[in-house]
PDB file of N, CA and C in Angstrom:
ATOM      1  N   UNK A   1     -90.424 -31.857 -71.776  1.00  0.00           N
ATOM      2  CA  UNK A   1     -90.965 -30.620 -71.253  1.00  0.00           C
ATOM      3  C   UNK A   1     -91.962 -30.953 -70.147  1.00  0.00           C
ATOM      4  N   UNK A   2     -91.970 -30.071 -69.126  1.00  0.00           N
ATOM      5  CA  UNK A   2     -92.810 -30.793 -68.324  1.00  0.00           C
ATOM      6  C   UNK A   2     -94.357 -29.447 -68.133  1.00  0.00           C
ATOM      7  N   UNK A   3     -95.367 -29.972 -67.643  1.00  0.00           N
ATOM      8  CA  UNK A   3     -96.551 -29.777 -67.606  1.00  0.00           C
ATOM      9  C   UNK A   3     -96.374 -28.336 -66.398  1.00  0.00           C
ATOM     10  N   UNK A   4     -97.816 -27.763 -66.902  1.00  0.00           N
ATOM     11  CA  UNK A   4     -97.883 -26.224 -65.942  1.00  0.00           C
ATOM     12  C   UNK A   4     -97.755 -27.214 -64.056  1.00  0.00           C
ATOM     13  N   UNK A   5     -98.468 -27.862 -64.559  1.00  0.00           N
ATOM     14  CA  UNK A   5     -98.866 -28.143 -63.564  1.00  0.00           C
ATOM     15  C   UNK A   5     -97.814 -29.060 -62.506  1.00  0.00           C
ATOM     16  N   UNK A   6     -96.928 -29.753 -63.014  1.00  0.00           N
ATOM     17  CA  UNK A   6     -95.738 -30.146 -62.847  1.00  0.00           C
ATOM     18  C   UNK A   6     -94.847 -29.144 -62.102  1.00  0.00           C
ATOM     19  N   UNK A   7     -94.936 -27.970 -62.912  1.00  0.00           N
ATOM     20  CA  UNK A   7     -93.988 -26.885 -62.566  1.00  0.00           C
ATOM     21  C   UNK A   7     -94.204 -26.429 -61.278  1.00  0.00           C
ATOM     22  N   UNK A   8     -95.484 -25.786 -60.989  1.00  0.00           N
ATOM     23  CA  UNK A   8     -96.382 -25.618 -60.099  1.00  0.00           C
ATOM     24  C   UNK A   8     -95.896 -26.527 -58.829  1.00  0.00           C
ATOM     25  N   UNK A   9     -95.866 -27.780 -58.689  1.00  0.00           N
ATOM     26  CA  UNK A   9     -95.610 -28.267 -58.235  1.00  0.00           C
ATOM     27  C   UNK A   9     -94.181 -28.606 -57.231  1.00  0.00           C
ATOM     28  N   UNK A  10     -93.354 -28.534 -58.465  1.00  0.00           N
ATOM     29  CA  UNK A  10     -91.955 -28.056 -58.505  1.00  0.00           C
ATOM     30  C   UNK A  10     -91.417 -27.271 -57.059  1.00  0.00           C
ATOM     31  N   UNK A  11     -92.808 -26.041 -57.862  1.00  0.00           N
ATOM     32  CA  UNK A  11     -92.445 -24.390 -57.390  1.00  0.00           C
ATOM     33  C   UNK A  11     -93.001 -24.441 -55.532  1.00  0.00           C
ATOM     34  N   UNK A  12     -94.205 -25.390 -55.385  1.00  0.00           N
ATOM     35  CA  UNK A  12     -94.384 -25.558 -54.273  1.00  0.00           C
ATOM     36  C   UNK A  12     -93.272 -26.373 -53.637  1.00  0.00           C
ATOM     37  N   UNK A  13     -93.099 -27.375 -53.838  1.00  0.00           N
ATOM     38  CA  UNK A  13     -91.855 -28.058 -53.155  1.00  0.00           C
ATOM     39  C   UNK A  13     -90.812 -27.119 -52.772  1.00  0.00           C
ATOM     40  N   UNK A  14     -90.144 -26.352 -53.707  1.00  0.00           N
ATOM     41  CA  UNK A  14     -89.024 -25.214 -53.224  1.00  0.00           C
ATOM     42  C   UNK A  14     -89.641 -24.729 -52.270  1.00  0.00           C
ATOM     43  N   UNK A  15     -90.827 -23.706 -51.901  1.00  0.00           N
ATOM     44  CA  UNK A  15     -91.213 -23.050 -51.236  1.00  0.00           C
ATOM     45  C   UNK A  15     -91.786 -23.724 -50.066  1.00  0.00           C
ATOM     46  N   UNK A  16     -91.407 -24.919 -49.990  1.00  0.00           N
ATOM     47  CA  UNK A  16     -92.149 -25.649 -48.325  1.00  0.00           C
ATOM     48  C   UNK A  16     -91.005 -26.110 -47.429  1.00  0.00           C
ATOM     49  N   UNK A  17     -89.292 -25.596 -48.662  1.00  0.00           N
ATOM     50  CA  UNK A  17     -88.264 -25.419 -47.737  1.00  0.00           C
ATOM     51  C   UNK A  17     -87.694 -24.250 -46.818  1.00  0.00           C
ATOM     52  N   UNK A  18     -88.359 -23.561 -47.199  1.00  0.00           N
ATOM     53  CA  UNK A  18     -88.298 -22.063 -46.827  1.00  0.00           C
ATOM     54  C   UNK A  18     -88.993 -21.549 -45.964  1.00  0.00           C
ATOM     55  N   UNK A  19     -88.410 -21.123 -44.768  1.00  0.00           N
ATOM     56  CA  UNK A  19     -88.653 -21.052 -43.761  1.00  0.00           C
ATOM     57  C   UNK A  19     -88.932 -19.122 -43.550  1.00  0.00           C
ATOM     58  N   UNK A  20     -89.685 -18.554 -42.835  1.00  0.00           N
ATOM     59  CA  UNK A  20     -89.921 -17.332 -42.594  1.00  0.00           C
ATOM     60  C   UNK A  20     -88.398 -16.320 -42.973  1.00  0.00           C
ATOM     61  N   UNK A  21     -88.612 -14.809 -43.527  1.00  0.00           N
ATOM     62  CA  UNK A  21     -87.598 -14.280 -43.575  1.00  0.00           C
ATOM     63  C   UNK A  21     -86.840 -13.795 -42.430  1.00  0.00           C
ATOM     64  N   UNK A  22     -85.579 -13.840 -41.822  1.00  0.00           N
ATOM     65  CA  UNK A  22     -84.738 -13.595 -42.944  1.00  0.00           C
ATOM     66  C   UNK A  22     -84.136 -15.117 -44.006  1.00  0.00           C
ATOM     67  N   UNK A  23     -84.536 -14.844 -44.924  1.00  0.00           N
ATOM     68  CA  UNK A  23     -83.739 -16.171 -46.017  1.00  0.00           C
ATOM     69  C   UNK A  23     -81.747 -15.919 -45.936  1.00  0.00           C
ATOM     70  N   UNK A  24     -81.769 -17.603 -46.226  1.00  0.00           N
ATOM     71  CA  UNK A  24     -80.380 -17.702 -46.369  1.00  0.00           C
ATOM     72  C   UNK A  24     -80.548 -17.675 -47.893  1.00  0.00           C
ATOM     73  N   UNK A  25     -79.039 -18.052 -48.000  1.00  0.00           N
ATOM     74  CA  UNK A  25     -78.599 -17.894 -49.701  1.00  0.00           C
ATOM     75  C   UNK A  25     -79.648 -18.971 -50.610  1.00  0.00           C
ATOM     76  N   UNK A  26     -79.274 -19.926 -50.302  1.00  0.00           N
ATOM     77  CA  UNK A  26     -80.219 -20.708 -50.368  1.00  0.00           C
ATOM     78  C   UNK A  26     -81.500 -21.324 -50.422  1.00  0.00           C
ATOM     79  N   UNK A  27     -81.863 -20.380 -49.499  1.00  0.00           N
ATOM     80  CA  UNK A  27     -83.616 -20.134 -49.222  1.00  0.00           C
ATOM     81  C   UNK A  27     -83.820 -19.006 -50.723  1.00  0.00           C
ATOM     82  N   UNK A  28     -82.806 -17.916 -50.548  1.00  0.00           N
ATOM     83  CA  UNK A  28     -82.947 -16.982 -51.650  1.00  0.00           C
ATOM     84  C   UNK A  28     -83.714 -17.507 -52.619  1.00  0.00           C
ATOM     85  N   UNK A  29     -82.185 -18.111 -53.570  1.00  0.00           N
ATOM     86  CA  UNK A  29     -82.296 -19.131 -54.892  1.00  0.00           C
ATOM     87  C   UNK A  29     -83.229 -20.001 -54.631  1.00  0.00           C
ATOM     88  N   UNK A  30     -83.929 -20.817 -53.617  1.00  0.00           N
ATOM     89  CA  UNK A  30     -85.011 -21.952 -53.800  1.00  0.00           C
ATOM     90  C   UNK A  30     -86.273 -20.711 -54.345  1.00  0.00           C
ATOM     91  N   UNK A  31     -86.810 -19.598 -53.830  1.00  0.00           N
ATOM     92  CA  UNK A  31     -87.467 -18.769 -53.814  1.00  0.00           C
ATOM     93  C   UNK A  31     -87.931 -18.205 -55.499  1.00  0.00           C
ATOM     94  N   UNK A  32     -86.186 -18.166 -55.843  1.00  0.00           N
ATOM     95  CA  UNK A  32     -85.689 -17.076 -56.743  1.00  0.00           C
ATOM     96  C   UNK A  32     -86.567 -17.933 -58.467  1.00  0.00           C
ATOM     97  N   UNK A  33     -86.093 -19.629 -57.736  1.00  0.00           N
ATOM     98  CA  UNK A  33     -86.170 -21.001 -58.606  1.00  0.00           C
ATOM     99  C   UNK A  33     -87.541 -20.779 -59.137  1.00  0.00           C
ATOM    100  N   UNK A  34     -88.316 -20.702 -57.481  1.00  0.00           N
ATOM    101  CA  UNK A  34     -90.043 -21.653 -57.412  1.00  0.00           C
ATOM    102  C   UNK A  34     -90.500 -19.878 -58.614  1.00  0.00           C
ATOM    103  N   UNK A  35     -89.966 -18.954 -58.414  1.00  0.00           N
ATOM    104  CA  UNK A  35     -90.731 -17.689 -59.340  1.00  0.00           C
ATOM    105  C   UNK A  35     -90.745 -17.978 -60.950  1.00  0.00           C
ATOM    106  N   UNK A  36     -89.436 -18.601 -61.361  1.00  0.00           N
ATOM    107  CA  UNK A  36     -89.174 -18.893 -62.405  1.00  0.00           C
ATOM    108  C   UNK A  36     -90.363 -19.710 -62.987  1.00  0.00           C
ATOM    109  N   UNK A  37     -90.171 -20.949 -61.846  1.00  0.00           N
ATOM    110  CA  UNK A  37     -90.934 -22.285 -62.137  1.00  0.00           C
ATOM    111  C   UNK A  37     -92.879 -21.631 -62.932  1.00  0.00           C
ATOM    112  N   UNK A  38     -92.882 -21.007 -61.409  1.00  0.00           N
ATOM    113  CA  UNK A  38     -94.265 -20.552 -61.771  1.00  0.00           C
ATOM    114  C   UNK A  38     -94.755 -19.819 -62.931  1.00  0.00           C
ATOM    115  N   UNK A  39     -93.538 -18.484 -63.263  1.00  0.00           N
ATOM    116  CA  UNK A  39     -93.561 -17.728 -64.622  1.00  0.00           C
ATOM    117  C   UNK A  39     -93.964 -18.897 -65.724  1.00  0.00           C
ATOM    118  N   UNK A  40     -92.789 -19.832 -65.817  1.00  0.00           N
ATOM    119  CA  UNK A  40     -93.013 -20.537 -67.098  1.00  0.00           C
ATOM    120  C   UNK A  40     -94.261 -21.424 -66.997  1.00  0.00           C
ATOM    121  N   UNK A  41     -94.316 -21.940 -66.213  1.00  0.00           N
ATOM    122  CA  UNK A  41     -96.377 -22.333 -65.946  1.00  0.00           C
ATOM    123  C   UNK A  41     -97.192 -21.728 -66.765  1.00  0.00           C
ATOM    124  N   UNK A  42     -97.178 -20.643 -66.166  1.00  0.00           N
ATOM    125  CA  UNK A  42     -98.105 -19.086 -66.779  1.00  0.00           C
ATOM    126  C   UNK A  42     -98.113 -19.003 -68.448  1.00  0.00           C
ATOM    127  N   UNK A  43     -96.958 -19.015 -68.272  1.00  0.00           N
ATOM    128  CA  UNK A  43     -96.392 -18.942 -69.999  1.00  0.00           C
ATOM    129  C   UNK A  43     -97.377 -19.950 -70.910  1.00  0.00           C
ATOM    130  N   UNK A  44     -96.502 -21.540 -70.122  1.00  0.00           N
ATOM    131  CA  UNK A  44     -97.436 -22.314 -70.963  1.00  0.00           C
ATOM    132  C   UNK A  44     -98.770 -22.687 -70.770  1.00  0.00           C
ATOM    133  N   UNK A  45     -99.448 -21.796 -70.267  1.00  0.00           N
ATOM    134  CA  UNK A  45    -100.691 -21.743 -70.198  1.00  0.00           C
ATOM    135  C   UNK A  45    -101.377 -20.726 -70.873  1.00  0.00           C
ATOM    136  N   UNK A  46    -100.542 -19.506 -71.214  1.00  0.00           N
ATOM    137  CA  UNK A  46    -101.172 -18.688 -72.175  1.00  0.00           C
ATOM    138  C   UNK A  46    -100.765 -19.262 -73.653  1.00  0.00           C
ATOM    139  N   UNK A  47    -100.104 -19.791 -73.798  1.00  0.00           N
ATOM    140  CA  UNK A  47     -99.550 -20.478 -74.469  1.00  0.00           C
ATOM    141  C   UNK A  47    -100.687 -21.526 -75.038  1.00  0.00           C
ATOM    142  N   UNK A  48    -101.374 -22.263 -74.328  1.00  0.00           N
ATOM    143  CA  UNK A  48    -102.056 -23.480 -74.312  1.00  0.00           C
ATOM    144  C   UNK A  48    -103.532 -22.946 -74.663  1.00  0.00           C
ATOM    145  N   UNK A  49    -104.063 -21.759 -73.980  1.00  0.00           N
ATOM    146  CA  UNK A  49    -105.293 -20.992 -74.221  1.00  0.00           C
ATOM    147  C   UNK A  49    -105.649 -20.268 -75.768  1.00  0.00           C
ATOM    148  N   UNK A  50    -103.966 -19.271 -76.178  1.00  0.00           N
ATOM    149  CA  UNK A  50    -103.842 -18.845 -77.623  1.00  0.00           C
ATOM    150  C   UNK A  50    -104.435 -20.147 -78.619  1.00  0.00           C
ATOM    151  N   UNK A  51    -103.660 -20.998 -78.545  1.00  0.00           N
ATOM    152  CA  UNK A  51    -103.785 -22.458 -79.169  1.00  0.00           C
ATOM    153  C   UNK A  51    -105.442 -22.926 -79.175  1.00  0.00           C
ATOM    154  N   UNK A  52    -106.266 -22.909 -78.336  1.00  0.00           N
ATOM    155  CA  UNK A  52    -107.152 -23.268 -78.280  1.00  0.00           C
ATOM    156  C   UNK A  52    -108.221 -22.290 -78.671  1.00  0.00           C
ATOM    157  N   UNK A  53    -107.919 -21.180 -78.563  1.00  0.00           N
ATOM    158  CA  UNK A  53    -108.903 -19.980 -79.237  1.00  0.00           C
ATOM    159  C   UNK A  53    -108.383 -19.491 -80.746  1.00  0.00           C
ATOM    160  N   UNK A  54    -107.107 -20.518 -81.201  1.00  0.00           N
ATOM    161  CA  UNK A  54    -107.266 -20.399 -82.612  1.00  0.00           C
ATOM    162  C   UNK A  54    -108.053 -21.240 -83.302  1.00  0.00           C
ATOM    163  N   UNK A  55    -107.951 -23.114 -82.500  1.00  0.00           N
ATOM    164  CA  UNK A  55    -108.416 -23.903 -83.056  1.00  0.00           C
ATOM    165  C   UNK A  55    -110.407 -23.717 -82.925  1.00  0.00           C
ATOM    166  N   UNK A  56    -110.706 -22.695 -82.402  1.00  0.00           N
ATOM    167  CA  UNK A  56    -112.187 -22.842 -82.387  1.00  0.00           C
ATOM    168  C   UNK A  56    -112.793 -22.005 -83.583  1.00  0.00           C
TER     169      UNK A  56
END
């Protein structure tokens, strides 16, 4: 599994191929990818916070 921050990362790389709109198909899906990427970041970070405000 990889780290928020990993993802993040990921999600920037897609998005530094992508060039101003109009997007190709391609540009689309890199776009469509880096949203995903970032959602699940988010996730495991609320994820990671729940966890830590149980253990206190």
């Amino acid at each position: 599994m990889s780290t928020p921050t990993e993802l993040r990362a990921r999600a920037a790389e897609l998005e530094s191929r992508v060039r101003p709109q109009p997007w190709t198909d391609d540009e689309r899906m890199w776009m469509e990818k880096a949203a995903t990427l970032r959602a699940e970041a988010d996730h495991l970070d609320e994820i990671e916070a729940a966890r830590e405000s149980t253990e206190q």
